[in-house]
Protein backbone atom coordinates (compact mmCIF):
# COMPACT_ATOMS: atom_id res chain seq x y z
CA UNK A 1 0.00 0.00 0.00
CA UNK A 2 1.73 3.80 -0.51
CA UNK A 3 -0.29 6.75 1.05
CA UNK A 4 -0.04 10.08 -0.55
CA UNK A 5 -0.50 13.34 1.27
CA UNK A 6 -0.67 16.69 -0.47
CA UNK A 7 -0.23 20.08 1.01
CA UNK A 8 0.30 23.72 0.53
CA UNK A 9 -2.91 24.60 -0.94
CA UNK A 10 -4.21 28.22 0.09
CA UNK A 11 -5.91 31.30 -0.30
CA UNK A 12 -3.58 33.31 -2.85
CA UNK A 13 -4.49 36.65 -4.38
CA UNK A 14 -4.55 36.69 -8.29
CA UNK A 15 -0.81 36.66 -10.04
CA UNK A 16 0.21 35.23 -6.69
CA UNK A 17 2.51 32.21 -6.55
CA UNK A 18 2.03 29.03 -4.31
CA UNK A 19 3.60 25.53 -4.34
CA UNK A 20 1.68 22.31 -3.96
CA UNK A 21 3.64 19.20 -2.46
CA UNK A 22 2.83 15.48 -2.99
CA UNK A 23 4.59 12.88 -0.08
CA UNK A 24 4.31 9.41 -1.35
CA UNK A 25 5.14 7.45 1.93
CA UNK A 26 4.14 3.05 2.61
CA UNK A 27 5.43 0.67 -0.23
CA UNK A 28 7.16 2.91 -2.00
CA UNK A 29 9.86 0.22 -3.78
CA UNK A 30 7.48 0.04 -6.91
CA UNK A 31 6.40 3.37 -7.78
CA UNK A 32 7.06 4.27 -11.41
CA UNK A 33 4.92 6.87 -11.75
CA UNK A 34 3.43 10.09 -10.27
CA UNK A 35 1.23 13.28 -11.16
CA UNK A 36 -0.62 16.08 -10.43
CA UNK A 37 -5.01 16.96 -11.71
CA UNK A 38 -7.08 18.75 -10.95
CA UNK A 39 -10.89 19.71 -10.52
CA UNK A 40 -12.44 22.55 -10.33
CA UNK A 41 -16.34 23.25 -9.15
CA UNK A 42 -18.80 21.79 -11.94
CA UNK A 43 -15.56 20.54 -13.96
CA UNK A 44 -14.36 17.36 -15.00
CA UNK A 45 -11.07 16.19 -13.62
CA UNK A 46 -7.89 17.86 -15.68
CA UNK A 47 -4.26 16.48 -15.90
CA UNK A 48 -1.97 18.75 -14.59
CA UNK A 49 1.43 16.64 -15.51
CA UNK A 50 2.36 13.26 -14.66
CA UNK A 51 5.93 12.10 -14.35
CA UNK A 52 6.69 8.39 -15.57
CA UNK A 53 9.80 5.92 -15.45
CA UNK A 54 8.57 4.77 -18.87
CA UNK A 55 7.27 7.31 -20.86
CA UNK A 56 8.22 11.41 -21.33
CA UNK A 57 6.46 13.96 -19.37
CA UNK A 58 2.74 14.37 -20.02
CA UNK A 59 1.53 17.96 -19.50
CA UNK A 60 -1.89 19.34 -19.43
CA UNK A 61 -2.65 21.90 -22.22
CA UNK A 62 -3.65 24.65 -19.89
CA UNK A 63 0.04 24.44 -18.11
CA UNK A 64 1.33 27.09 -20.34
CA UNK A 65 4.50 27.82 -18.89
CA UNK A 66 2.98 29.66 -15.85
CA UNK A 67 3.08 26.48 -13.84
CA UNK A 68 5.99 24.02 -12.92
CA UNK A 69 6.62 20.01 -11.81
CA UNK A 70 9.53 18.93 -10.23
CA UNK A 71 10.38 16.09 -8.43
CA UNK A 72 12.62 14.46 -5.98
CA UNK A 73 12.58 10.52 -6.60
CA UNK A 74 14.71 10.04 -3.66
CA UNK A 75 12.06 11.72 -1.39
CA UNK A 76 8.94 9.89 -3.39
CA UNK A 77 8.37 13.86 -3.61
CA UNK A 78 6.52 15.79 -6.14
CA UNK A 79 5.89 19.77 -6.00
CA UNK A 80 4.01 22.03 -8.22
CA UNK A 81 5.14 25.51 -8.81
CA UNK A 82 2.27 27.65 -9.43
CA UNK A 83 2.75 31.23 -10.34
CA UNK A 84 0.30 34.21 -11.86
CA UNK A 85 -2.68 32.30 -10.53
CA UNK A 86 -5.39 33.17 -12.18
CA UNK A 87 -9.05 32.81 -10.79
CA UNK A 88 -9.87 30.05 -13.19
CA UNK A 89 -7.12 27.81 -11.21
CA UNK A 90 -9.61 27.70 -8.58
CA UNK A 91 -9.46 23.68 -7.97
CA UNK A 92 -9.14 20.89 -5.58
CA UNK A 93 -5.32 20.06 -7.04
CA UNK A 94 -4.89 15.81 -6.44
CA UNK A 95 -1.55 13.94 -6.44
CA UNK A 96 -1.76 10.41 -7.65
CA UNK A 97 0.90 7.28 -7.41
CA UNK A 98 1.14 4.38 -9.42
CA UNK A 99 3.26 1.13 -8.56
CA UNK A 100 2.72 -2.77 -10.39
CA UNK A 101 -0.63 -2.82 -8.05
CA UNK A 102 -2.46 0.16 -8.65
CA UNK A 103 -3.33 4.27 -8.66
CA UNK A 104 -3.17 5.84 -5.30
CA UNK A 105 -4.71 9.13 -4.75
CA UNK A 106 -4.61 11.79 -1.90
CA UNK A 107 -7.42 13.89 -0.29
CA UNK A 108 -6.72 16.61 -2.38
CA UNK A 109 -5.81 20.06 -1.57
CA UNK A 110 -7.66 23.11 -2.03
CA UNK A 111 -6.43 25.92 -4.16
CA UNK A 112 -8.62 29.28 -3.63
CA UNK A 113 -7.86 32.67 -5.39
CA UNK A 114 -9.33 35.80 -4.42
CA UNK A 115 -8.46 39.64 -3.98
């Protein structure tokens, strides 16, 4: 089993910056993937970016170049660089894990913007 915990998600005034971080912590040997969506009110879920041992970074189309993913493998660590948030990032930002078993997915953190 892994557990994934996600933080950092606030109240941040418009063209503000904030970074998310994703903890992967349990089972962790066979994690070869993890990623960022999200979902905002009365939206269907949205890929943020995923990182993969197989495959090249997949980004969502709506990244454009205001947000960033980096990650530390050695920490099972993820963080998303968000800056000149814009109201219509107003989401619920989830981290998921995947290992040989299955998807994990945190709670979710919460992402407001407002002046």
């Amino acid at each position: 089993q892994v557990q994934v915990v996600e933080t950092g998600g606030d109240l941040v005034q418009p063209v503000g910056s904030l970074r998310l971080s994703c903890v992967a912590s349990g089972d962790t040997v066979g994690i070869y993937a993890m990623g960022w969506y999200r979902q905002a009110p009365g939206k269907q879920r949205e890929l943020v970016a995923g990182f993969s041992s197989y495959r090249s970074t997949n980004y969502g189309v709506f990244m454009k170049g205001r947000f960033t993913i980096t990650r530390d493998t050695a920490k099972n660590t993820l963080y998303f660089q968000m800056d000149s948030v814009l109201p219509e990032d107003v989401a619920v930002y989830l981290c998921y894990v995947d290992d040989n078993d299955a998807r994990y997915w945190g709670q979710g953190t919460q992402v407001t913007v407002s002046s």
